[in-house]
N, C-alpha and C. Protein backbone atom coordinates (compact mmCIF):
# COMPACT_ATOMS: atom_id res chain seq x y z
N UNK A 1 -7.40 -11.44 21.24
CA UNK A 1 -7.30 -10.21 20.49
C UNK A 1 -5.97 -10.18 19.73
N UNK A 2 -6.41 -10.01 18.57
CA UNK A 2 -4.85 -9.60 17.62
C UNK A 2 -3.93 -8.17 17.71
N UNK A 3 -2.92 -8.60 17.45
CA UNK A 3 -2.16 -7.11 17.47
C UNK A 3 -1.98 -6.46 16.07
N UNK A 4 -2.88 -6.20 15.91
CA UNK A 4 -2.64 -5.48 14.09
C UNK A 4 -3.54 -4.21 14.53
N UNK A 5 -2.65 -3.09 14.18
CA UNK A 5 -3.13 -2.20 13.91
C UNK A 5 -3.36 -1.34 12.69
N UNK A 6 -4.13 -0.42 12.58
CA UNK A 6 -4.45 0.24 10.86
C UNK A 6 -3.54 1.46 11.11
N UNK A 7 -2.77 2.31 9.97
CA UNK A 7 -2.40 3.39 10.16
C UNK A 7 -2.55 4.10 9.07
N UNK A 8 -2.83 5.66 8.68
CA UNK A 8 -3.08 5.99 7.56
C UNK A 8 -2.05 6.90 7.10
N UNK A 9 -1.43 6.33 6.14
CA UNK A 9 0.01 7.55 5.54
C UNK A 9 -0.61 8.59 4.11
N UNK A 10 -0.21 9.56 4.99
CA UNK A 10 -0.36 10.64 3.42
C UNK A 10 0.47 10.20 2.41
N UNK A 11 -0.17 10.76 1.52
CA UNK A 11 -0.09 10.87 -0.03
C UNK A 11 1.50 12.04 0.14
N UNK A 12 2.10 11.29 -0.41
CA UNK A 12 3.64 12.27 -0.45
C UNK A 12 4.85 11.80 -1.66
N UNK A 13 5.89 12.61 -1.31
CA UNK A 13 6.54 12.13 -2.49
C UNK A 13 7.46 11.31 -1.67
N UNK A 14 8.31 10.37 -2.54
CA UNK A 14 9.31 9.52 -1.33
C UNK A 14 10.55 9.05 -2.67
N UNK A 15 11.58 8.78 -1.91
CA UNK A 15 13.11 8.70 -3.35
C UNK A 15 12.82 6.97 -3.75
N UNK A 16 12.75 6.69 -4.92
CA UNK A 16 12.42 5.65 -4.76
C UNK A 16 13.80 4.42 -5.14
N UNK A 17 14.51 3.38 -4.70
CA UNK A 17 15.82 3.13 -5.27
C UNK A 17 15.93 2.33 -7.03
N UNK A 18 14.20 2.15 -7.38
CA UNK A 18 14.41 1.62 -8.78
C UNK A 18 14.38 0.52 -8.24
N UNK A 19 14.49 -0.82 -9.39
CA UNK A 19 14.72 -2.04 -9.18
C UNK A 19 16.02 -2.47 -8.99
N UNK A 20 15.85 -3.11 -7.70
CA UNK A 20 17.10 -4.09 -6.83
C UNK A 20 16.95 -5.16 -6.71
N UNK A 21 18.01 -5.88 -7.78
CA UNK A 21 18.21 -7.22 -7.78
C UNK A 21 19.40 -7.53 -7.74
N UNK A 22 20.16 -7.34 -6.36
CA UNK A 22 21.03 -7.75 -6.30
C UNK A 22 21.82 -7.21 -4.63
N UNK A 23 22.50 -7.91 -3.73
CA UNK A 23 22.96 -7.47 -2.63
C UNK A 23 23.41 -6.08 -2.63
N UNK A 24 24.52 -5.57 -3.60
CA UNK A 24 25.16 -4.82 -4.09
C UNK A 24 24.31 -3.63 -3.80
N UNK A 25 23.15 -3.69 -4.92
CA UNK A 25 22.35 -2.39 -4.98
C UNK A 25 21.53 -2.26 -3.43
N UNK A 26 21.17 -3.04 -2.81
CA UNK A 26 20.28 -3.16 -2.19
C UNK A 26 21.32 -2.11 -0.92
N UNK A 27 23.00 -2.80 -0.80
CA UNK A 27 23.25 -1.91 0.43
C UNK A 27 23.65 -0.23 -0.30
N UNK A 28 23.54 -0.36 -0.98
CA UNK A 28 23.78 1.02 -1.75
C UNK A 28 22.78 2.41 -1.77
N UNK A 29 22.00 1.59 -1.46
CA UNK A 29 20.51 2.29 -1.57
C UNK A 29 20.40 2.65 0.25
N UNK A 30 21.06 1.48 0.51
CA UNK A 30 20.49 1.47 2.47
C UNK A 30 22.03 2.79 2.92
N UNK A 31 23.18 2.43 2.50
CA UNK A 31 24.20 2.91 2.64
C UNK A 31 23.66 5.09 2.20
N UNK A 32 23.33 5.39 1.22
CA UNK A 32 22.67 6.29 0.76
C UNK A 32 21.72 6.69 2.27
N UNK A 33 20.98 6.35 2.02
CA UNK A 33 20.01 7.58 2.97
C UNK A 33 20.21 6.95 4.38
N UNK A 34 20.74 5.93 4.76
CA UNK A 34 21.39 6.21 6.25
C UNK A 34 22.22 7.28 6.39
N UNK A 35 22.81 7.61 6.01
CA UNK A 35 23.31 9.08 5.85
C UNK A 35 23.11 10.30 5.81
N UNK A 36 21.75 10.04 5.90
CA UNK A 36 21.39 11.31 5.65
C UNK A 36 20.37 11.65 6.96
N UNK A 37 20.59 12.99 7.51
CA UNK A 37 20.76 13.67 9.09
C UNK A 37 19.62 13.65 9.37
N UNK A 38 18.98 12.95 9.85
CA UNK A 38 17.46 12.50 10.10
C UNK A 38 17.39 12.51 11.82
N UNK A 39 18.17 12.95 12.04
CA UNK A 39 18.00 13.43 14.22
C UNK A 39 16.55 13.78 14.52
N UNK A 40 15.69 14.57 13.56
CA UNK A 40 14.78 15.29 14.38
C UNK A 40 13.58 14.96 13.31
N UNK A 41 13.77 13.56 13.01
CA UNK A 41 12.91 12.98 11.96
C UNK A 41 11.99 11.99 12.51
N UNK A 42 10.82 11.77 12.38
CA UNK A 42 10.12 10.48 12.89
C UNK A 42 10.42 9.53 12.24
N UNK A 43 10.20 8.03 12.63
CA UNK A 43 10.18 6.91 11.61
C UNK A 43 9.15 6.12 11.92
N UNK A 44 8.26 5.59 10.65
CA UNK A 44 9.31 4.89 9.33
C UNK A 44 9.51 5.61 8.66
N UNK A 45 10.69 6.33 8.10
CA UNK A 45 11.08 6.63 7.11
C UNK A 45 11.60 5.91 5.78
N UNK A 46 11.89 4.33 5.88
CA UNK A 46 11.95 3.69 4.76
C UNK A 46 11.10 1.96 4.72
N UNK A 47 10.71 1.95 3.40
CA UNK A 47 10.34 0.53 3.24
C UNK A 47 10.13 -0.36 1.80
N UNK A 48 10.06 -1.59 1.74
CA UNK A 48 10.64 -2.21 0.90
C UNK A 48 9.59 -2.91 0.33
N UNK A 49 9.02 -3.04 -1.06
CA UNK A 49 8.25 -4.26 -1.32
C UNK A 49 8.88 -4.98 -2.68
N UNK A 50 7.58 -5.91 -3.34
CA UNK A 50 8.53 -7.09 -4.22
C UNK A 50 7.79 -6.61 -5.23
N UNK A 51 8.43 -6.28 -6.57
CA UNK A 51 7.89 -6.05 -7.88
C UNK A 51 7.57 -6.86 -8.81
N UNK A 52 6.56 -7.68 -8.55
CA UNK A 52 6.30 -9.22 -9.18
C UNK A 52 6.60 -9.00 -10.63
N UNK A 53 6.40 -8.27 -11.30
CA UNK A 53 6.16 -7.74 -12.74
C UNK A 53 7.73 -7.21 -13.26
N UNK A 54 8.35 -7.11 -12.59
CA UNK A 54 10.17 -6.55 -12.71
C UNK A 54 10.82 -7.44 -11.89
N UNK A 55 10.46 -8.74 -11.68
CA UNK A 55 10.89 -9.29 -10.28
C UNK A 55 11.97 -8.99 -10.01
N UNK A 56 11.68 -7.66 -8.78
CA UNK A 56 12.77 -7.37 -7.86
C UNK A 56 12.53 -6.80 -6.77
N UNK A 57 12.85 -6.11 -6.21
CA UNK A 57 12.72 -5.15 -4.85
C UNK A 57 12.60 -3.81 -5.24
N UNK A 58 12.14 -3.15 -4.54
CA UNK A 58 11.73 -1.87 -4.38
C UNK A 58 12.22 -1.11 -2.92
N UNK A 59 13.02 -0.17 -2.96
CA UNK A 59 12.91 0.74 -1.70
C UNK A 59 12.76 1.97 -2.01
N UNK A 60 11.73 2.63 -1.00
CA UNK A 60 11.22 3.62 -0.85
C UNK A 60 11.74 4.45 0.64
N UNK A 61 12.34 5.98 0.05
CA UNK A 61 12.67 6.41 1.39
C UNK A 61 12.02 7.79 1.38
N UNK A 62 11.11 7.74 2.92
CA UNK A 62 10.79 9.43 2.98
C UNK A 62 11.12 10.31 3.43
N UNK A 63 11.74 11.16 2.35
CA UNK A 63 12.83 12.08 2.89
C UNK A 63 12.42 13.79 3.35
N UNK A 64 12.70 13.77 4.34
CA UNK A 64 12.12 15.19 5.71
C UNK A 64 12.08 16.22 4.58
N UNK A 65 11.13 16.81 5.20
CA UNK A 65 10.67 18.53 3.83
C UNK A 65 12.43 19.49 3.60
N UNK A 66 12.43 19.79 2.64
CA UNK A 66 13.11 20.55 2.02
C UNK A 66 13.98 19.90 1.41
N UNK A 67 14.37 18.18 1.35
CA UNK A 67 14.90 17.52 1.19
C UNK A 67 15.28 17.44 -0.88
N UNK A 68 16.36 17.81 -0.89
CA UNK A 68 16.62 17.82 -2.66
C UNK A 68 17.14 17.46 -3.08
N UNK A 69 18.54 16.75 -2.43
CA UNK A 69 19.73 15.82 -3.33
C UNK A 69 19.19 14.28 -3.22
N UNK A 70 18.53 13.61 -4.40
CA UNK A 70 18.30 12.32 -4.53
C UNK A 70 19.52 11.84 -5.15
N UNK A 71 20.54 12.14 -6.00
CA UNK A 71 21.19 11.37 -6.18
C UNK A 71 21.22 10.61 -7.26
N UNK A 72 21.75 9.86 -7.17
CA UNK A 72 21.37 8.95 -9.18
C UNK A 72 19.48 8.36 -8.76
N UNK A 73 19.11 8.25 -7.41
CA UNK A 73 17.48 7.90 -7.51
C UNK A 73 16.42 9.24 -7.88
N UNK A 74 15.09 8.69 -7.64
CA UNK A 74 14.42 9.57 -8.58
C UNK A 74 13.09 9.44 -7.57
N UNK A 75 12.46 10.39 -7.62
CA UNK A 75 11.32 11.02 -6.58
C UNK A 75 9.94 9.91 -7.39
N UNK A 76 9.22 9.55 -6.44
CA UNK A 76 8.00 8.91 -6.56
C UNK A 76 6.73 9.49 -6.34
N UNK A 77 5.68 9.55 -6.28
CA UNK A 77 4.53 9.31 -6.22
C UNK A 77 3.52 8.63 -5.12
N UNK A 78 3.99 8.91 -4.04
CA UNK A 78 3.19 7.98 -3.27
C UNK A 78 2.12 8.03 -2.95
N UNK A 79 1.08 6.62 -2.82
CA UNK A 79 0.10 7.67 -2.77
C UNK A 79 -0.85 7.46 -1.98
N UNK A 80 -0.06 7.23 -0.45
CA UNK A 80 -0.63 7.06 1.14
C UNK A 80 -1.64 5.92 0.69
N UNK A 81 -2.67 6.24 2.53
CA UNK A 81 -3.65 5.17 2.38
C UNK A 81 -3.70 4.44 3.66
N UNK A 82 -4.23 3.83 3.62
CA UNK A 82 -4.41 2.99 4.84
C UNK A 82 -3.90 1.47 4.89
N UNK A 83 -3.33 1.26 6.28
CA UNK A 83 -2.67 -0.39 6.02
C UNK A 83 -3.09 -0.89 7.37
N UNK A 84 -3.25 -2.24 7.46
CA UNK A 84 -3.04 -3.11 8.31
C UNK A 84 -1.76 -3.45 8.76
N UNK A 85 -1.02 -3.78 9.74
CA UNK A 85 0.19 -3.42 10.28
C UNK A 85 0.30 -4.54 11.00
N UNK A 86 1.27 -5.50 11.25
CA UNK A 86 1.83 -6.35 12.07
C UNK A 86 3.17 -6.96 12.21
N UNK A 87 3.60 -7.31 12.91
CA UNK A 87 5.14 -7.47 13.21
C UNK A 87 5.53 -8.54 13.11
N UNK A 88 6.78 -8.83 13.18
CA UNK A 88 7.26 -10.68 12.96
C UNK A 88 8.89 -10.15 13.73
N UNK A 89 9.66 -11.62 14.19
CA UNK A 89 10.71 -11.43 14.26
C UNK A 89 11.80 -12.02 12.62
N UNK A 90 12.32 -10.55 12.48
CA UNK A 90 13.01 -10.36 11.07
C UNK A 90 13.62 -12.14 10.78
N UNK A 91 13.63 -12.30 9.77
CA UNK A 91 14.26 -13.78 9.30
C UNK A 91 13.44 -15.12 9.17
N UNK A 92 12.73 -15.14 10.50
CA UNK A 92 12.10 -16.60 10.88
C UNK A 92 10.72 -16.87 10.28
N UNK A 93 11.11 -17.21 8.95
CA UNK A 93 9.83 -17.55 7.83
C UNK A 93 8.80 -17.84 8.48
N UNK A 94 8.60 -18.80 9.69
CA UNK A 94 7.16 -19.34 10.15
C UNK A 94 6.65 -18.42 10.91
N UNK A 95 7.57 -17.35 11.72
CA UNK A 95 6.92 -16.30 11.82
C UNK A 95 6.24 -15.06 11.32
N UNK A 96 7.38 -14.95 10.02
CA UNK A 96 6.95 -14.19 9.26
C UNK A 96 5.44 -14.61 8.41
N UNK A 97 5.48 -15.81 8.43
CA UNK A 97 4.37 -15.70 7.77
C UNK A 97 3.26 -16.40 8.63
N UNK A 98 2.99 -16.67 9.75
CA UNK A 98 2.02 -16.49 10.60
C UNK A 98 1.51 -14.94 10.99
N UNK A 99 2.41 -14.02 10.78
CA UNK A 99 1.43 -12.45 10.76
C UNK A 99 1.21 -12.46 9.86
N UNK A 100 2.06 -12.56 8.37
CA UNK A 100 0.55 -12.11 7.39
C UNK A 100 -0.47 -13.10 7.03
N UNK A 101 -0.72 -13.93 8.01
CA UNK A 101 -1.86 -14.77 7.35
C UNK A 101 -2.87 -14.28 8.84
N UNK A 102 -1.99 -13.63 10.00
CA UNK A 102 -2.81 -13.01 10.95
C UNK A 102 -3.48 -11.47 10.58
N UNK A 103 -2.68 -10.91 9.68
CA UNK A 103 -2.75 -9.58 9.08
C UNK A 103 -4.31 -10.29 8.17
N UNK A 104 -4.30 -10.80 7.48
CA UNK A 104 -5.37 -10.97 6.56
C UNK A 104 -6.64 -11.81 6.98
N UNK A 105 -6.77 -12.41 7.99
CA UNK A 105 -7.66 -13.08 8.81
C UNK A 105 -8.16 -11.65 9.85
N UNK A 106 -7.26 -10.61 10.48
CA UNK A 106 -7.97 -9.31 10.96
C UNK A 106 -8.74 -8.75 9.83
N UNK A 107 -8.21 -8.37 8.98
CA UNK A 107 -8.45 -7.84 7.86
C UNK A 107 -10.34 -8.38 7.47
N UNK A 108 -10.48 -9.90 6.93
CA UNK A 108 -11.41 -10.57 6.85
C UNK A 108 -12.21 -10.54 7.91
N UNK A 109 -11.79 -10.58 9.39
CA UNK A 109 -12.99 -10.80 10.14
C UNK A 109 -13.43 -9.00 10.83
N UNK A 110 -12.94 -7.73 10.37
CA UNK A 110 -12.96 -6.85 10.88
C UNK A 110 -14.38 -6.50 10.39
N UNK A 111 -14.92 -6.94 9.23
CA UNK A 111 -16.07 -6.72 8.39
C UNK A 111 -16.17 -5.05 7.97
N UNK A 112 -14.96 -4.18 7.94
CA UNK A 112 -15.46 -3.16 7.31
C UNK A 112 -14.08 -2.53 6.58
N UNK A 113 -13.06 -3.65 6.52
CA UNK A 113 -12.04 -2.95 5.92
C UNK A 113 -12.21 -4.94 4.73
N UNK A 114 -11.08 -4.17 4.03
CA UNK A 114 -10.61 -5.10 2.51
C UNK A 114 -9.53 -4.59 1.96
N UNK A 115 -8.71 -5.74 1.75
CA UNK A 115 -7.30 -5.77 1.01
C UNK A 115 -7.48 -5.19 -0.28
N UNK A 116 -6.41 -4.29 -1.03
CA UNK A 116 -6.74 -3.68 -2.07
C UNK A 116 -5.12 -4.26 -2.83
N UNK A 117 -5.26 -4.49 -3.98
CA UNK A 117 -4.40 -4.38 -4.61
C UNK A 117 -3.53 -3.20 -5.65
N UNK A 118 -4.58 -2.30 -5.51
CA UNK A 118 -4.43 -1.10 -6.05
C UNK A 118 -2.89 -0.39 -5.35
N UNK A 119 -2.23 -0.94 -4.22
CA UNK A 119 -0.78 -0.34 -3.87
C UNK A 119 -0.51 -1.68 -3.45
N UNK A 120 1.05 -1.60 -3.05
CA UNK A 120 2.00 -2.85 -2.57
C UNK A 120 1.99 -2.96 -1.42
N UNK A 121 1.97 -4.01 -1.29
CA UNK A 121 2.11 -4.72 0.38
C UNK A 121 3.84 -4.17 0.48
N UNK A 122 4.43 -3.78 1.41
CA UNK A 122 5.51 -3.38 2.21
C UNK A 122 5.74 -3.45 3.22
N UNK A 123 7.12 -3.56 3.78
CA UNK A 123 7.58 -4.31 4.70
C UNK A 123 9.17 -2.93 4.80
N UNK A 124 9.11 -3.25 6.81
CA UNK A 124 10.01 -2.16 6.70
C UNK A 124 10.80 -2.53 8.46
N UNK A 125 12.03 -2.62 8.62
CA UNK A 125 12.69 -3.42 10.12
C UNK A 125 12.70 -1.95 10.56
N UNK A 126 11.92 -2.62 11.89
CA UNK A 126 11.11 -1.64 12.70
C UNK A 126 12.40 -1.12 14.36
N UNK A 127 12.99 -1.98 14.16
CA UNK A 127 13.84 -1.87 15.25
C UNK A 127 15.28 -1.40 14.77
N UNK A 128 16.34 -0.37 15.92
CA UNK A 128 17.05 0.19 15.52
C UNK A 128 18.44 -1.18 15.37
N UNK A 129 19.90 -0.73 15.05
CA UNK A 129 20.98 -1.22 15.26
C UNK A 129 20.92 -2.05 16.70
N UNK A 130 20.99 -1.15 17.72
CA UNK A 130 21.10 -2.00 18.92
C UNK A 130 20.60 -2.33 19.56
N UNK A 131 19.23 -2.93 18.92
CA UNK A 131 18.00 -3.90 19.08
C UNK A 131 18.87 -5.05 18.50
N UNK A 132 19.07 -5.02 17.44
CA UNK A 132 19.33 -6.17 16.73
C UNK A 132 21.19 -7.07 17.50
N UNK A 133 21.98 -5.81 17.91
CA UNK A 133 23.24 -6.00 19.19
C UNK A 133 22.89 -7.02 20.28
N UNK A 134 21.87 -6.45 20.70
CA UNK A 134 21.08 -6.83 22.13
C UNK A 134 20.81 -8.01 21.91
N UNK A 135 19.45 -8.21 21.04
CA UNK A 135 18.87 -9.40 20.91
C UNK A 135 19.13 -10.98 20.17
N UNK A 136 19.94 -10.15 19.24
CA UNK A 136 20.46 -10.81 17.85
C UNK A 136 19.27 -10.95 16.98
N UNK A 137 18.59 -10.32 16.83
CA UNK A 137 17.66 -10.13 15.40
C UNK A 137 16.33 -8.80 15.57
N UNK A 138 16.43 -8.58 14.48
CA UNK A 138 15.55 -7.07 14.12
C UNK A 138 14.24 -7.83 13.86
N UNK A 139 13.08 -6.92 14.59
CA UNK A 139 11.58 -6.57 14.25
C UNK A 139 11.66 -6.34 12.93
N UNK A 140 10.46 -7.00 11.78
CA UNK A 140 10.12 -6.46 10.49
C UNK A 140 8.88 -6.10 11.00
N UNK A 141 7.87 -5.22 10.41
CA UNK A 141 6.67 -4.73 9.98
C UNK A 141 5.90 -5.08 8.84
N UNK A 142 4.93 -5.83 8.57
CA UNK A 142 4.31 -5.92 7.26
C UNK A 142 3.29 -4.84 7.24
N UNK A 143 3.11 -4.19 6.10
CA UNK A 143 1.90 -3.37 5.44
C UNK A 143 1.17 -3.25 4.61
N UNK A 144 -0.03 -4.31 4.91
CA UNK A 144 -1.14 -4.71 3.92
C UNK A 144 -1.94 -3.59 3.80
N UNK A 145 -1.79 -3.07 2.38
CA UNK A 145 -2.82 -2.16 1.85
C UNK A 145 -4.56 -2.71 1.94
N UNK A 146 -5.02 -1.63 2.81
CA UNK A 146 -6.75 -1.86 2.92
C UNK A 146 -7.55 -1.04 2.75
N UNK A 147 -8.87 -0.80 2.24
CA UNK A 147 -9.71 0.35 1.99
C UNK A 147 -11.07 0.07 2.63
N UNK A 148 -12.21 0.92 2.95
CA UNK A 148 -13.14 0.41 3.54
C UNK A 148 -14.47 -0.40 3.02
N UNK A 149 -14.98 -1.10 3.45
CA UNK A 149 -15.83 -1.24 2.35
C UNK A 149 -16.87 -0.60 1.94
């Protein structure tokens, strides 16, 4: 039995950081809404995909209701859905990419879901600071967009 599970995110708005191509922006964006007072917040609250067409990165953060200072970023469109979900340990390419080829083989043999390209695959480190202290490396999450058939 595989460990992939489906989860379905509402349709919401989320800050989005624009295109990041470059270290710089990338901690700037992370530096930004770590900061911001999320104690009594669930997570995931942020995640990241690749903009083949702008080649760059993308982060997306969802920020708790009443939430209004974005900052030089700019509010998105999101627009939920359902994903296939599986984990890797953060860094180690052969792992990383043995779940998503496990993510898409569930996917294929589930016979009632299908990969959609209609949203981005995203990816988001699932484990806190002192997970990564402890162990020496952070959980990622992949999130293959799927619809039913």
């Amino acid at each position: 039995m595989s460990h992939i599970r489906v989860i379905n995110f509402p349709s919401m708005k989320m800050v989005s950081s624009g295109p990041i191509t470059n270290m710089r922006e990338l901690d700037e964006f992370d530096n930004w809404w770590s900061n911001i007072d999320m104690k009594d917040y669930i997570t995931p609250r942020d995640f990241m995909y690749g903009d083949d067409e702008r080649n760059c990165m993308i982060r997306l953060f969802a920020a708790p209701k009443g939430f209004t200072d974005v900052g030089k970023y700019e509010w998105v469109d999101f627009p939920g859905g359902l994903y296939a979900v599986g984990t890797a340990k953060d860094g180690n390419e052969e792992d990383m990419k043995k779940t998503k080829e496990m993510i898409s083989q569930w996917i294929k043999d589930s016979g009632c879901f299908e990969e959609t390209k209609e949203r981005h695959e995203m990816a988001h480190i699932s484990t806190p600071k002192i997970f990564k202290e402890k162990m020496g490396y952070h959980l990622t999450e992949f999130f293959v967009p799927i619809v039913t058939k």
